[in-house]
C-alpha atoms as a PDB file:
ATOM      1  CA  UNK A   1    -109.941  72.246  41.816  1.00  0.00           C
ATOM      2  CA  UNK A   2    -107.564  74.033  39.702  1.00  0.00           C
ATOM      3  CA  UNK A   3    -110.904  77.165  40.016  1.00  0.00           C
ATOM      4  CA  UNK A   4    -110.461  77.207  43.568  1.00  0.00           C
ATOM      5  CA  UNK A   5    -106.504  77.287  43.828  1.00  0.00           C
ATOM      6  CA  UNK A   6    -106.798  80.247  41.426  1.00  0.00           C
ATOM      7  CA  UNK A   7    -109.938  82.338  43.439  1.00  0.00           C
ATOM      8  CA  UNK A   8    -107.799  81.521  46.768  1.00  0.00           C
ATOM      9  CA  UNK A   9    -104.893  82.437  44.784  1.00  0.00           C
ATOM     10  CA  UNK A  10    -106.547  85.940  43.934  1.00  0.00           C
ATOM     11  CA  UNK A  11    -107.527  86.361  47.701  1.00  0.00           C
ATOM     12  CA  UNK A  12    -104.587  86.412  49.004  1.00  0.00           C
ATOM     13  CA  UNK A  13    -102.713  88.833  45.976  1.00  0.00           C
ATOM     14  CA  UNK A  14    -105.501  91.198  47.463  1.00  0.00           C
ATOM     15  CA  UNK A  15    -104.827  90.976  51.022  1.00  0.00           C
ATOM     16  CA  UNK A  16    -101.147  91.540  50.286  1.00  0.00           C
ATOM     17  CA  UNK A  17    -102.027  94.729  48.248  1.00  0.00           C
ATOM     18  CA  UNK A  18    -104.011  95.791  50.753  1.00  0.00           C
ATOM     19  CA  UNK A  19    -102.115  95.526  53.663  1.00  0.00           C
ATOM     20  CA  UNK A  20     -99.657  97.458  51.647  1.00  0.00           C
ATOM     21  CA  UNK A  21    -101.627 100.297  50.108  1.00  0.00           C
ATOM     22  CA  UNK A  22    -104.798 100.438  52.296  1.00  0.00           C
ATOM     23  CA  UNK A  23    -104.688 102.829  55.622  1.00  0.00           C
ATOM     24  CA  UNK A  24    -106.768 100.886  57.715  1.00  0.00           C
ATOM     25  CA  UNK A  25    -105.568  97.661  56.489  1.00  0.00           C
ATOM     26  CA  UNK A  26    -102.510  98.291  57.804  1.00  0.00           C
ATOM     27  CA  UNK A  27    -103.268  99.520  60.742  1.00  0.00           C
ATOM     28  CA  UNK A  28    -105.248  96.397  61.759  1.00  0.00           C
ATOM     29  CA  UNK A  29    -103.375  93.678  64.064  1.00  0.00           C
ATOM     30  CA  UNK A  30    -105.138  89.990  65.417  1.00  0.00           C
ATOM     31  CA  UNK A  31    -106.682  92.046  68.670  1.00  0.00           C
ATOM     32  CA  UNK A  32    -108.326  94.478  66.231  1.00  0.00           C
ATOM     33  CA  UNK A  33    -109.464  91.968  64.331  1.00  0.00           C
ATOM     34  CA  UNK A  34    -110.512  89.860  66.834  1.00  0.00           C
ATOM     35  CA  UNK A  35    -114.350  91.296  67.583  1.00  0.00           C
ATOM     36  CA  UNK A  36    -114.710  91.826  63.591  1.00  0.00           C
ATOM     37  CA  UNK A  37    -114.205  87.964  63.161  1.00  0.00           C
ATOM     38  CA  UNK A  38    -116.314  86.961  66.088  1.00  0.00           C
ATOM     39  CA  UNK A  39    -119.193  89.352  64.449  1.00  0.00           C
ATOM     40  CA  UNK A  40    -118.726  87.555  60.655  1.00  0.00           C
ATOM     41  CA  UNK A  41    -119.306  84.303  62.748  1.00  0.00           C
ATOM     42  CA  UNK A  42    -122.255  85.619  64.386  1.00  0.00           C
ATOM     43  CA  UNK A  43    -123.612  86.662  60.430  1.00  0.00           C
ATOM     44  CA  UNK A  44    -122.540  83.201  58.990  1.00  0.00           C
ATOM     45  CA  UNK A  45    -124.866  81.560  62.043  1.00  0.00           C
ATOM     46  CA  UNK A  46    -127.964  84.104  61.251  1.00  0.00           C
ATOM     47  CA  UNK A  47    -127.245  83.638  57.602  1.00  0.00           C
ATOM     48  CA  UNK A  48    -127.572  80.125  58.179  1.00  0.00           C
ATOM     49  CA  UNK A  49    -130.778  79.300  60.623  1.00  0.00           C
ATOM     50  CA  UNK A  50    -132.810  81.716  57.568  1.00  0.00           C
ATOM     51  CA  UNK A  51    -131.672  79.731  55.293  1.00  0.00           C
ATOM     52  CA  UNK A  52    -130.504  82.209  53.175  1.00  0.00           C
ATOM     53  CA  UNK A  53    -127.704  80.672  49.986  1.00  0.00           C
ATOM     54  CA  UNK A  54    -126.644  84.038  48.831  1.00  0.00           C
ATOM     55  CA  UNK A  55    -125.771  85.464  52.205  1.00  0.00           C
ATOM     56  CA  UNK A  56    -124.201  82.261  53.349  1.00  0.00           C
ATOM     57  CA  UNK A  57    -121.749  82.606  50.511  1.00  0.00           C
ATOM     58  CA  UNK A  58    -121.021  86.087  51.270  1.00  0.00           C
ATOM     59  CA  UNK A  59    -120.326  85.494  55.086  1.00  0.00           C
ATOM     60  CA  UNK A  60    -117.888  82.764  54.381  1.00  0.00           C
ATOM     61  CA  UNK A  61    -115.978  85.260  52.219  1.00  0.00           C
ATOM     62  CA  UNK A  62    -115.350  87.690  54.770  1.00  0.00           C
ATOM     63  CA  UNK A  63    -114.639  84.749  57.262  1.00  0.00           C
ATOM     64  CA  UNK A  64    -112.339  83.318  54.884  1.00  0.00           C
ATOM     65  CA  UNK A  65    -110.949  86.762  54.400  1.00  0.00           C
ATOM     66  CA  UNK A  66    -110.177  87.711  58.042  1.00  0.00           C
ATOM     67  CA  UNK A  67    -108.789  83.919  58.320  1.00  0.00           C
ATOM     68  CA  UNK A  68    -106.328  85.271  55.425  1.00  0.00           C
ATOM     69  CA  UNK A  69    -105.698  88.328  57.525  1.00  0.00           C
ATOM     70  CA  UNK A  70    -104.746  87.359  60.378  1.00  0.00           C
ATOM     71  CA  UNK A  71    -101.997  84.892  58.469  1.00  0.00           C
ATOM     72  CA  UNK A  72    -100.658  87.295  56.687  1.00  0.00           C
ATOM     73  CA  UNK A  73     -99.903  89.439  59.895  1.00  0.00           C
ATOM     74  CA  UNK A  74     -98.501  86.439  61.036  1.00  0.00           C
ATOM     75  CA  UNK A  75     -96.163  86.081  58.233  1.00  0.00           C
ATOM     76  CA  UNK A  76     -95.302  89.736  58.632  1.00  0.00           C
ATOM     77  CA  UNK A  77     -94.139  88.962  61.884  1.00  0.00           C
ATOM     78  CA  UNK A  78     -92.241  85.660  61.225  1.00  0.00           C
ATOM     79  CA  UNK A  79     -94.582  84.017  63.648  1.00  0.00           C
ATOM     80  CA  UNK A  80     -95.666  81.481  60.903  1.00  0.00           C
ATOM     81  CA  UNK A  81     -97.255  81.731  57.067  1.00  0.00           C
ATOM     82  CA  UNK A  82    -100.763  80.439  55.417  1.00  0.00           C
ATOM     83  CA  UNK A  83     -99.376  77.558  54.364  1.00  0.00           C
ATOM     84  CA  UNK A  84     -97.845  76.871  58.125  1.00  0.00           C
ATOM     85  CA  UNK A  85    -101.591  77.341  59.326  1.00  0.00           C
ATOM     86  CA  UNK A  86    -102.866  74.971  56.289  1.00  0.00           C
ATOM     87  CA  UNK A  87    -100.785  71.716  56.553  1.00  0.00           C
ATOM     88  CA  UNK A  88    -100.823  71.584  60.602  1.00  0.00           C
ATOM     89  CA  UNK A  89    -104.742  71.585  60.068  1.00  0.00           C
ATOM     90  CA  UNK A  90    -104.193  69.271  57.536  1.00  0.00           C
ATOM     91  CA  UNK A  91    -101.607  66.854  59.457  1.00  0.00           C
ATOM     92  CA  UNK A  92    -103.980  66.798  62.090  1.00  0.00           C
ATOM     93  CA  UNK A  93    -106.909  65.814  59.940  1.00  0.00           C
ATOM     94  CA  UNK A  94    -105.324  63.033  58.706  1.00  0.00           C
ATOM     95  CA  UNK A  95    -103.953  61.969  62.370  1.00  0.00           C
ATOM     96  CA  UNK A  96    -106.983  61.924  63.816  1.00  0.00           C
ATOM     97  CA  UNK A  97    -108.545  59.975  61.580  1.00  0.00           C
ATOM     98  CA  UNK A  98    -106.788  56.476  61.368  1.00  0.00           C
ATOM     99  CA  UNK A  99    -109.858  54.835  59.913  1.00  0.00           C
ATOM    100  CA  UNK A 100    -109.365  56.864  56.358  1.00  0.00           C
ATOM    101  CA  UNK A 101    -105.330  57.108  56.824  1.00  0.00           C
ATOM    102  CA  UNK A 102    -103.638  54.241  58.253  1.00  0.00           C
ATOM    103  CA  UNK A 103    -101.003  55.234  60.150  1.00  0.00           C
ATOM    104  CA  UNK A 104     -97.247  54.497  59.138  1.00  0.00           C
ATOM    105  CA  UNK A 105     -96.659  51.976  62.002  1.00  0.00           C
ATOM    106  CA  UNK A 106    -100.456  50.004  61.857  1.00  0.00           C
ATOM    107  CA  UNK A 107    -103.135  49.219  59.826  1.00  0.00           C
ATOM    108  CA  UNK A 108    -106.540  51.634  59.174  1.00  0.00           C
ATOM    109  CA  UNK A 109    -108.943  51.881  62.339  1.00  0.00           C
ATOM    110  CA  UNK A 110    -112.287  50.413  61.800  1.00  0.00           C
ATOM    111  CA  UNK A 111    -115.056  52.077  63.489  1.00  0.00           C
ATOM    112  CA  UNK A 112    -118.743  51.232  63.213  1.00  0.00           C
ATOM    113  CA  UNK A 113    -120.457  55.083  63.063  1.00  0.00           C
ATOM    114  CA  UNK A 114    -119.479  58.227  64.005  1.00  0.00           C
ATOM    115  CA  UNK A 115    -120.203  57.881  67.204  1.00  0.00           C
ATOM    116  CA  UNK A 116    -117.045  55.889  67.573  1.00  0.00           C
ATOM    117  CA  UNK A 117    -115.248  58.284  65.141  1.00  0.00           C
ATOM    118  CA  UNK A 118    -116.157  60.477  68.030  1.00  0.00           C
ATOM    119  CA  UNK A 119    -114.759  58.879  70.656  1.00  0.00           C
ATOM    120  CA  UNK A 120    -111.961  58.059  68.987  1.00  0.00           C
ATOM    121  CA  UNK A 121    -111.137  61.536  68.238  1.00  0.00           C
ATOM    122  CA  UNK A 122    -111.209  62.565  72.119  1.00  0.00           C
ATOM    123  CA  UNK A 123    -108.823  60.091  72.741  1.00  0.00           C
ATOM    124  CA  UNK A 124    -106.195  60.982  69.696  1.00  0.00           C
ATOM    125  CA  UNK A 125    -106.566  64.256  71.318  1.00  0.00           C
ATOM    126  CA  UNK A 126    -105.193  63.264  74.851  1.00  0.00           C
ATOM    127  CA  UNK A 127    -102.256  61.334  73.159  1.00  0.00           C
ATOM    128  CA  UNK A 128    -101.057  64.078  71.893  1.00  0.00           C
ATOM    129  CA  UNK A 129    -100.864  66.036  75.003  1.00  0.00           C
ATOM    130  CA  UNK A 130    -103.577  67.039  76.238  1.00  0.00           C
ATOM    131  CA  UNK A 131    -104.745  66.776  79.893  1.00  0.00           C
ATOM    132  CA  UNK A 132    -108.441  67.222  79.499  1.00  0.00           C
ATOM    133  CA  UNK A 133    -110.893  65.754  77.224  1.00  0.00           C
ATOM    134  CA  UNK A 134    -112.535  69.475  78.353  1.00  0.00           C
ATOM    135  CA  UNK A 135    -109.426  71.673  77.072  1.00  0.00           C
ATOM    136  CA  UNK A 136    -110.811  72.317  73.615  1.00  0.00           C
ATOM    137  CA  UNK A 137    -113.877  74.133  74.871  1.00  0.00           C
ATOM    138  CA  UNK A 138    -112.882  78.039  74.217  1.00  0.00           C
ATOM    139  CA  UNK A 139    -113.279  80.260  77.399  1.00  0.00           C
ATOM    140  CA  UNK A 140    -115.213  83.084  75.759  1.00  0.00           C
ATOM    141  CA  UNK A 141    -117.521  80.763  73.592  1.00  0.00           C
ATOM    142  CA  UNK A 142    -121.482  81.570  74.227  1.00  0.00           C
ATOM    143  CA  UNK A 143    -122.895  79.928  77.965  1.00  0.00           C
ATOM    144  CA  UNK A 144    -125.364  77.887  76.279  1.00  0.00           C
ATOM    145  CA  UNK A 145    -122.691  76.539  73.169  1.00  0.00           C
ATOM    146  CA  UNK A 146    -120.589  76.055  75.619  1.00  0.00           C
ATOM    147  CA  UNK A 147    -122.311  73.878  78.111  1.00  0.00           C
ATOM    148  CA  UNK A 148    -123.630  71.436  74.502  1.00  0.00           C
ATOM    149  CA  UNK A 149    -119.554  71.028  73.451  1.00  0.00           C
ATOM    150  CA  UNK A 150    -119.175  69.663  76.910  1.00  0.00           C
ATOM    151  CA  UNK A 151    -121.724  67.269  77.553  1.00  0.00           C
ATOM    152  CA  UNK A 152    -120.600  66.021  73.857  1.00  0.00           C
ATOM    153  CA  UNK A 153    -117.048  66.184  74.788  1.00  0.00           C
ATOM    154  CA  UNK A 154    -117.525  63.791  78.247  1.00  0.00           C
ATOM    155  CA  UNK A 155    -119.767  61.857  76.188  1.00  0.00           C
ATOM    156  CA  UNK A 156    -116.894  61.266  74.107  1.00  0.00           C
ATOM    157  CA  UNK A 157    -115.088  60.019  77.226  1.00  0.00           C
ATOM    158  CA  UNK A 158    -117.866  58.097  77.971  1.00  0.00           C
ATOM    159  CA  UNK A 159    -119.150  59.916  80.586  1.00  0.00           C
ATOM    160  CA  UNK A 160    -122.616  59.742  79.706  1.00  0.00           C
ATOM    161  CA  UNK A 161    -126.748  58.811  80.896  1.00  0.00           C
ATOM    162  CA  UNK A 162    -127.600  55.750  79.356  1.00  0.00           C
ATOM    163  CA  UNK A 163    -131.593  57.255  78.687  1.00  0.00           C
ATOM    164  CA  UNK A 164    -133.286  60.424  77.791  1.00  0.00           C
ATOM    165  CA  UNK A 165    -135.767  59.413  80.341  1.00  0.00           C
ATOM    166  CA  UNK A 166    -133.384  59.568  82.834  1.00  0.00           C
ATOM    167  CA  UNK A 167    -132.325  63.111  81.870  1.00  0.00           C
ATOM    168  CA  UNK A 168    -135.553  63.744  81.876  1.00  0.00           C
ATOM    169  CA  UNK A 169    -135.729  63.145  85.287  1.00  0.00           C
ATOM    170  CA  UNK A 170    -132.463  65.083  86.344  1.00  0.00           C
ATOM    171  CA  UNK A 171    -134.543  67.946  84.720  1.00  0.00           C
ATOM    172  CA  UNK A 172    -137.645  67.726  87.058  1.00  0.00           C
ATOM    173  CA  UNK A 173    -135.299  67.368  89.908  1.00  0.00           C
ATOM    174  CA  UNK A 174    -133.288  70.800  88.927  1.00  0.00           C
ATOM    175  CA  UNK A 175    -136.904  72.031  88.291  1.00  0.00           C
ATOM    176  CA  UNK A 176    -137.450  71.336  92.125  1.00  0.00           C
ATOM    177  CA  UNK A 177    -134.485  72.592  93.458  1.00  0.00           C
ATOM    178  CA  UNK A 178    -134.918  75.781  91.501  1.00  0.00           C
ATOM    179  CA  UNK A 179    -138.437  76.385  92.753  1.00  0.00           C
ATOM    180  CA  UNK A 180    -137.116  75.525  96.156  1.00  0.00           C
ATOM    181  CA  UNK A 181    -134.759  77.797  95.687  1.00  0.00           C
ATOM    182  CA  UNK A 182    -137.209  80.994  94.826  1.00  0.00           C
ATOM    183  CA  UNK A 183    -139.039  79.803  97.821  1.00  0.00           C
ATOM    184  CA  UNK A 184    -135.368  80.912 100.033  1.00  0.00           C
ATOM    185  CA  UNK A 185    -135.254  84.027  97.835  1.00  0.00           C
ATOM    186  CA  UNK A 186    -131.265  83.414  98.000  1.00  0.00           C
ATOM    187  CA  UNK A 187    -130.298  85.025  94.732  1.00  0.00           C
ATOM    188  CA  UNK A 188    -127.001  83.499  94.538  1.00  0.00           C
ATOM    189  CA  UNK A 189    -128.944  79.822  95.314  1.00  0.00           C
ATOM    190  CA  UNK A 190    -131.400  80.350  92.918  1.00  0.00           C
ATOM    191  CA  UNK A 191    -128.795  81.652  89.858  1.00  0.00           C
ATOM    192  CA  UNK A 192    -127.002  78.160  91.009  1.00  0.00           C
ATOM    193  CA  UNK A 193    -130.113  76.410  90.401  1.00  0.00           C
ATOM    194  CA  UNK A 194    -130.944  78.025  87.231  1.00  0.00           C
ATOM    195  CA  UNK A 195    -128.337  77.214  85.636  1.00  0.00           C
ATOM    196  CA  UNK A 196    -128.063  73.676  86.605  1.00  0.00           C
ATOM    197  CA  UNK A 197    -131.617  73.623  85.204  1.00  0.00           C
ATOM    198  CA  UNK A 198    -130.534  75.028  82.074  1.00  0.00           C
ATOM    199  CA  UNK A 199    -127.476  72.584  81.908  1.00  0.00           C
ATOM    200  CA  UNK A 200    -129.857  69.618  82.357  1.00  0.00           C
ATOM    201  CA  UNK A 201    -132.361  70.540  79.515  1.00  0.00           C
ATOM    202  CA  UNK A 202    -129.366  71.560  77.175  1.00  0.00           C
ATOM    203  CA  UNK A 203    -128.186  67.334  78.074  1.00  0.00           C
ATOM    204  CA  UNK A 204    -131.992  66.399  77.382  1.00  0.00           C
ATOM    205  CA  UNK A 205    -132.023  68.265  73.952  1.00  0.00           C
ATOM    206  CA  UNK A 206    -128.689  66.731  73.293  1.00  0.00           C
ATOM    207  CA  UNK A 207    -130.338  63.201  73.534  1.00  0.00           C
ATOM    208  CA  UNK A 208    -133.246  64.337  70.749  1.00  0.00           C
ATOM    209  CA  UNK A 209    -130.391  65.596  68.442  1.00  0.00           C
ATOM    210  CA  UNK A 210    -131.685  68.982  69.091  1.00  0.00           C
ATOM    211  CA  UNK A 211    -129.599  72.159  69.119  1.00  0.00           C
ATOM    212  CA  UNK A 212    -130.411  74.362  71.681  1.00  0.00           C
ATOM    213  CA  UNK A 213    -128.961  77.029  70.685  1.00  0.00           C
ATOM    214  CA  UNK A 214    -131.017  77.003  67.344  1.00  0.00           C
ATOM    215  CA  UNK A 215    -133.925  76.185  69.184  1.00  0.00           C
ATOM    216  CA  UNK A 216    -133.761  79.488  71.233  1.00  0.00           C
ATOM    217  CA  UNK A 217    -132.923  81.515  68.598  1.00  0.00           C
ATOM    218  CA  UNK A 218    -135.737  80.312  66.346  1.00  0.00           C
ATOM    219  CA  UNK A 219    -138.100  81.811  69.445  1.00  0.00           C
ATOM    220  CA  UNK A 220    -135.982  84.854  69.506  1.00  0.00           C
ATOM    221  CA  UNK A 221    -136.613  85.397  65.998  1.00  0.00           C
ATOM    222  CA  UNK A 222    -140.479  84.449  66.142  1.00  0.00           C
ATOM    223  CA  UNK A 223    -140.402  86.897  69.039  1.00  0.00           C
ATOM    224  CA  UNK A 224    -139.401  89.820  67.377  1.00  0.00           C
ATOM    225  CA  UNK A 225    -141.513  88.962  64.094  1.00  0.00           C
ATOM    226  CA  UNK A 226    -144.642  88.788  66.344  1.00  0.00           C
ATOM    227  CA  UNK A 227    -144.431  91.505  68.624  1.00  0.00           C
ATOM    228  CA  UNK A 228    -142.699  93.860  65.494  1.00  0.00           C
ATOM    229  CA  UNK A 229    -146.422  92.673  63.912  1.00  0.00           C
ATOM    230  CA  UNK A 230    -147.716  93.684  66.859  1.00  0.00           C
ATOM    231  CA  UNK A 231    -146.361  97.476  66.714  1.00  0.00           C
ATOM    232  CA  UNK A 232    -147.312  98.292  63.569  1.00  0.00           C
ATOM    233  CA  UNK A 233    -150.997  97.564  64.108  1.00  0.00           C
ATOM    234  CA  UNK A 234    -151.135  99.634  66.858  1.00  0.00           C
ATOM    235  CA  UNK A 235    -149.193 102.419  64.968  1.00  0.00           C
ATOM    236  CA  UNK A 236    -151.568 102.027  62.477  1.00  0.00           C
ATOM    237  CA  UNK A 237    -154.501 102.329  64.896  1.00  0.00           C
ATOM    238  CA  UNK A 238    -153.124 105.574  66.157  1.00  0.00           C
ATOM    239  CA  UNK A 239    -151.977 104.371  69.464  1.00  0.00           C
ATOM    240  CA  UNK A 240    -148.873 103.834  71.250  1.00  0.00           C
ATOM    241  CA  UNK A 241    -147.928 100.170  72.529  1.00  0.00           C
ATOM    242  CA  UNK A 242    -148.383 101.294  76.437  1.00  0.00           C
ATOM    243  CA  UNK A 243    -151.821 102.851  76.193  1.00  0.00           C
ATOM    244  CA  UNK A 244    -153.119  99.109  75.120  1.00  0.00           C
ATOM    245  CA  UNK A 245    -154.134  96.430  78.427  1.00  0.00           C
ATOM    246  CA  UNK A 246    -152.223  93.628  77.960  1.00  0.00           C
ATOM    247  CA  UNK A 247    -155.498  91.565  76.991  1.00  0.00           C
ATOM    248  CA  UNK A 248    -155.748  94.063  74.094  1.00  0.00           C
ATOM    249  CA  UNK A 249    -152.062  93.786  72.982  1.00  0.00           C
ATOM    250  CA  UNK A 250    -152.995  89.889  73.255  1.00  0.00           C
ATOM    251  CA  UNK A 251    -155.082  90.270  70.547  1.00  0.00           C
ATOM    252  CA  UNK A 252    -152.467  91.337  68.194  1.00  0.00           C
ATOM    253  CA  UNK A 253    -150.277  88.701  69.027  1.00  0.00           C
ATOM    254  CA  UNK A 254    -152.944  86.322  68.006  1.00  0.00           C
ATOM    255  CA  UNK A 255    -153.359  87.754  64.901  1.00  0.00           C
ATOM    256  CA  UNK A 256    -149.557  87.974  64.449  1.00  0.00           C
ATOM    257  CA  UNK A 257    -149.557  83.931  65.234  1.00  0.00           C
ATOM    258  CA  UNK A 258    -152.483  83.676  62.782  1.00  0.00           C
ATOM    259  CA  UNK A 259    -150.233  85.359  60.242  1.00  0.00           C
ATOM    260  CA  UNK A 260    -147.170  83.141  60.438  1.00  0.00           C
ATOM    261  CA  UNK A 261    -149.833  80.060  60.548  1.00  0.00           C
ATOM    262  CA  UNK A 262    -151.243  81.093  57.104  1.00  0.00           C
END
């Protein structure tokens, strides 16, 4: 412990010196900031899905230290300081969860898994204010994030399919009204359509403890692995990628698949 009050410790002495010596430290503010943050996210998550230690460390150190920046601008500005932002998260850890700290009035909550942790964190949240179990999904996050943190949050409401089979089921009905869609060729209709399809196999994931997100990205990935493969053999054959048939550029993509298999 006392190690990591000491590195944090150093952290900070750093952000202060250079917010006061560096140029372009000081000429940053939270909307400048902003893009840079969402970016070291974005490098955490890829860092992450390859499984990579050493870049996983480094990624939370420049999240950590933009989480430091944008405190320190706060204090700057009397709007609050890093320990401000530090003990509200940690008041409202401790709030919201009743089964590890009793609160002053009653005795500690007793929940069977964390499915009921769940649930009981949804509804904490709407005591304190709240008029949507839906308010804590961010605007801007990703479409396909997005749609997962609210079937999880109405879930925590209990609004929920009993069976996968029966999301199943919504999923070859969205299927349908897709294709029934294409068959109208109404753009707007079938974009509707789409995306309820999309919604509905995002819910069906959900139910296999699958994360769709991931899952997509692991094709993207595998995507540009193969047909990257796929390039340099026909480089090294001397060609270019659109003088091959697509039955000969099918061949490489074999091989590519060949190559992860082995």
């Amino acid at each position: 412990m006392e190690e990591n009050l000491k590195a944090f410790s150093r952290i900070c002495t750093i952000m202060n010196e250079l917010r006061a010596q560096c140029p372009w430290d000081k000429k940053q503010t939270m909307e400048t900031l902003r893009h840079l943050t969402i970016e070291e996210v974005y490098e955490l998550g890829d860092a992450i899905l390859d499984k990579n230690i050493d870049e996983i460390k480094k990624e939370l150190g420049d999240i950590m230290l933009h989480l430091v920046f944008y405190a320190k601008i706060a204090d700057e500005n009397k709007w609050f300081t890093l320990a401000d932002v530090i003990n509200t998260e940690c008041e409202k850890l401790i709030s919201r969860h009743p089964h590890i700290y009793p609160p002053a009035n009653g005795s500690k909550v007793k929940v069977a898994d964390e499915e009921e942790v769940k649930r009981n964190w949804e509804k904490l949240k709407m005591k304190e204010g709240k008029t949507s179990v839906l308010e804590g999904v961010p605007r801007s996050l990703a479409s396909m994030v997005k749609a997962q943190r609210i079937q999880e949050k109405a879930k925590g409401a209990g609004f929920d399919w009993e069976k996968p089979e029966q999301v199943w089921e919504k999923v070859e009905e969205e299927i349908g009204e897709f294709q029934q869609a294409v068959n109208t060729s109404d753009h707007d209709k079938m974009t509707e359509e789409l995306g309820d399809v999309f919604f509905a196999l995002i819910n069906y994931a959900r139910f296999h403890h699958l994360n769709p997100d991931e899952a997509l990205e692991r094709t993207n990935k595998k995507f540009i692995s193969r047909f990257k493969y796929m390039e340099g053999k026909v480089r090294e054959s001397g060609k270019q990628l659109h003088d091959l048939s697509l039955a000969e550029m099918d061949v490489y993509w074999n091989e590519a698949k060949t190559t992860e298999a082995g």
